[in-house]
Protein backbone atom coordinates (compact mmCIF):
# COMPACT_ATOMS: atom_id res chain seq x y z
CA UNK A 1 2.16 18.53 2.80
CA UNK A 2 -1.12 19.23 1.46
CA UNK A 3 -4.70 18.82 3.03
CA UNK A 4 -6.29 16.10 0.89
CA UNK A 5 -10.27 14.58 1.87
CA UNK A 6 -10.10 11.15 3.49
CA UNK A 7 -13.52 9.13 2.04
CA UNK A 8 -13.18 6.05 4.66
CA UNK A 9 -16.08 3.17 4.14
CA UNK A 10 -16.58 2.73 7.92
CA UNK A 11 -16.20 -1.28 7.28
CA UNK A 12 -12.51 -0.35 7.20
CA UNK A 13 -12.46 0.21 10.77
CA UNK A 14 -14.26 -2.79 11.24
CA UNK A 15 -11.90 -5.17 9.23
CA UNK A 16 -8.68 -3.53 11.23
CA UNK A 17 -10.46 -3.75 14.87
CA UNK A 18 -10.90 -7.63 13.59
CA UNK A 19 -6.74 -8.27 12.98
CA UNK A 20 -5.19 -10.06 16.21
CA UNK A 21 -3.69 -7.79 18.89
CA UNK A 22 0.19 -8.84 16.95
CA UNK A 23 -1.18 -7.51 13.18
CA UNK A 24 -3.11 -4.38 14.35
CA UNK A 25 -0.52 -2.39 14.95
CA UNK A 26 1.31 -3.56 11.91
CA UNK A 27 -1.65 -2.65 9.72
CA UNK A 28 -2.85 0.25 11.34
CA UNK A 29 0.69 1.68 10.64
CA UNK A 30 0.88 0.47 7.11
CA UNK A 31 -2.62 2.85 6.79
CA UNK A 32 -1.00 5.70 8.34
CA UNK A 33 1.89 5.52 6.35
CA UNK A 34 -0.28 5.74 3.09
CA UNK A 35 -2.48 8.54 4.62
CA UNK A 36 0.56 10.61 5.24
CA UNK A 37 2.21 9.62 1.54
CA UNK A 38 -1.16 10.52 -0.04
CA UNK A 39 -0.64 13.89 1.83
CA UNK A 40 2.82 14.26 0.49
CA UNK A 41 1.69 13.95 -3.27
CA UNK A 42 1.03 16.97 -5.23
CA UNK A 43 -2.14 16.71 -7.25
CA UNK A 44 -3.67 14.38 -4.66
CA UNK A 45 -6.84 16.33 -3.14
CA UNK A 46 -8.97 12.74 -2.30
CA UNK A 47 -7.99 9.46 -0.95
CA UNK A 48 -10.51 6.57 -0.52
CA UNK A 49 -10.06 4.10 1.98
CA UNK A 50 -12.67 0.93 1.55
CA UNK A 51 -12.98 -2.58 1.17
CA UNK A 52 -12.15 -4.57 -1.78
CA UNK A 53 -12.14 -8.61 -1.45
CA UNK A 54 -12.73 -7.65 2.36
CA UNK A 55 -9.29 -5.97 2.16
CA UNK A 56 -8.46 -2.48 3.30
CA UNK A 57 -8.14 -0.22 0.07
CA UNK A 58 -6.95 2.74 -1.08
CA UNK A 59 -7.81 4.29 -4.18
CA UNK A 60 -7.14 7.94 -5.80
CA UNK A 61 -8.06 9.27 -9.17
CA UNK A 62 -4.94 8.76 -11.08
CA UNK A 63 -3.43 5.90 -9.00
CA UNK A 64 -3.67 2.17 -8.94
CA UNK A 65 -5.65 -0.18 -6.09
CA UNK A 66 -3.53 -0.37 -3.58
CA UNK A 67 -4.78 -2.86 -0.87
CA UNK A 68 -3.03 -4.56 2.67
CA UNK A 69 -3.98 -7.30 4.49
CA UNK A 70 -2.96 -10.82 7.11
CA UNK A 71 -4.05 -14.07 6.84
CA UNK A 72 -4.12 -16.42 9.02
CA UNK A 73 -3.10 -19.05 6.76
CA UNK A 74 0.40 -17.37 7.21
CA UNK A 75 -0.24 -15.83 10.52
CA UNK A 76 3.44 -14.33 10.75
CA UNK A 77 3.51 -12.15 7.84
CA UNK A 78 1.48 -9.52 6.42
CA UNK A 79 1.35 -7.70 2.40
CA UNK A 80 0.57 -4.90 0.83
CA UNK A 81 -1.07 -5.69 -2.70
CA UNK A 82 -0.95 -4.34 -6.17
CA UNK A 83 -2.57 -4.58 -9.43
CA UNK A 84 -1.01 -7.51 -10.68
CA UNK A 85 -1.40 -6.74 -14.46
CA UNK A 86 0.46 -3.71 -13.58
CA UNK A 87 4.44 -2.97 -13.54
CA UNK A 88 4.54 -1.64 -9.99
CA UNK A 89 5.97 -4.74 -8.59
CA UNK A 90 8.41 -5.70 -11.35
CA UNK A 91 9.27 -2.44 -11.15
CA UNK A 92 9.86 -2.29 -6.99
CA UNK A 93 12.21 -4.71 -7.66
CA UNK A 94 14.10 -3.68 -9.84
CA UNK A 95 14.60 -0.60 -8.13
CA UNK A 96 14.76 -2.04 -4.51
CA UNK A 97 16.26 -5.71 -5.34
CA UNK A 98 16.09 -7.69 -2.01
CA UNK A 99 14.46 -4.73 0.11
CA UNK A 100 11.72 -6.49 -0.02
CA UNK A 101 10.66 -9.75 -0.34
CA UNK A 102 7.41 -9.96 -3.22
CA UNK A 103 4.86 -12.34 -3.39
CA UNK A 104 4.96 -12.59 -7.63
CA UNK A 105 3.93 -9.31 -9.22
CA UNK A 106 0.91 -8.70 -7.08
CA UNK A 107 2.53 -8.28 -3.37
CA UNK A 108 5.26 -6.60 -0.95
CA UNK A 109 5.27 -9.27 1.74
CA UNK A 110 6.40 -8.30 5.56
CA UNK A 111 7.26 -10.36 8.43
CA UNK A 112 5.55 -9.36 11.07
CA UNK A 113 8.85 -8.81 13.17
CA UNK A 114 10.47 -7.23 10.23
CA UNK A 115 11.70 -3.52 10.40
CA UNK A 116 10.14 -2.06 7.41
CA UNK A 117 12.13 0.31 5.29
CA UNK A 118 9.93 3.33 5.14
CA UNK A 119 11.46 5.30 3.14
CA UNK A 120 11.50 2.88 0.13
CA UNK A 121 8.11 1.95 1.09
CA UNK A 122 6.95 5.38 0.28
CA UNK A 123 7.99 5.37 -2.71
CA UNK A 124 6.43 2.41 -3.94
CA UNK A 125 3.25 3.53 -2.32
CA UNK A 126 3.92 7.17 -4.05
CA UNK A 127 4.09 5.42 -7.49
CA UNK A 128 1.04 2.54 -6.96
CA UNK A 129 -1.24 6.07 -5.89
CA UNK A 130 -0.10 8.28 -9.06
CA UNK A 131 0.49 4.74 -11.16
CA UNK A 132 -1.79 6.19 -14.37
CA UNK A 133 0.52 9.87 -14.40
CA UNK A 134 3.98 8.05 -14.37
CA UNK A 135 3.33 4.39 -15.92
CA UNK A 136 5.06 5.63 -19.07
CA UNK A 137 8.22 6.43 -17.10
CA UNK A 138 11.30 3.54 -16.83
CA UNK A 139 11.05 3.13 -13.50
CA UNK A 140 7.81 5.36 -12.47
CA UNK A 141 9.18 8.16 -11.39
CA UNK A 142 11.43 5.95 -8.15
């Protein structure tokens, strides 16, 4: 695992500290779980962790947006979010079939008292953070 800089926008903190006491753990862990992936990944030195559309964000040189968020129009599930002009979801399932259940080609969607496969998970989070170094490859690099 290497050391790798952590940018964090400080409204991050804010936007997680406003989730309800049953989505804060589920997002704070989703964070951590990207943290430690982004660790993981040779070539990654910088992560950013900020806001976009008010959602928690993670960006890195060479990777795709990767964002996460609840809403309380469907209070029981949560999602992680991809570029949706991008192959990462097609491409998750294709790979993972009915691991996860997608929102379209823009979203991993979790119930929040689903057990979330982790291991698959980082994958999918390894390829949306190095998307622009393995796009070229079938199933990029899963």
């Amino acid at each position: 695992m290497s050391m790798i800089e952590i940018k964090t926008n400080s409204k991050v903190e804010e936007v997680l500290g406003n989730y309800p006491d049953t989505v804060r753990d589920k997002m704070q862990f989703l964070r951590e779980l990207i943290i430690e992936t982004a660790g993981e990944i040779e070539g990654i030195d910088k992560l950013e962790e900020t806001l976009k559309w008010g959602e928690p964000s993670f960006v890195t040189k060479n990777g795709s947006t990767l964002r996460m968020d609840w809403k309380e129009k469907v209070p029981n599930q949560y999602a992680m979010y991809f570029q949706c002009t991008s192959r990462l979801v097609d491409t998750f399932r294709r790979v993972f079939e009915h691991k996860f259940q997608y929102e379209g080609n823009r979203a991993i969607v979790f119930q929040l008292n689903q057990k979330i496969p982790v291991s698959e998970l980082k994958q999918c989070i390894k390829a949306t953070l190095t998307y622009h170094k393995v796009k070229h490859l079938i199933t990029l690099g899963i």
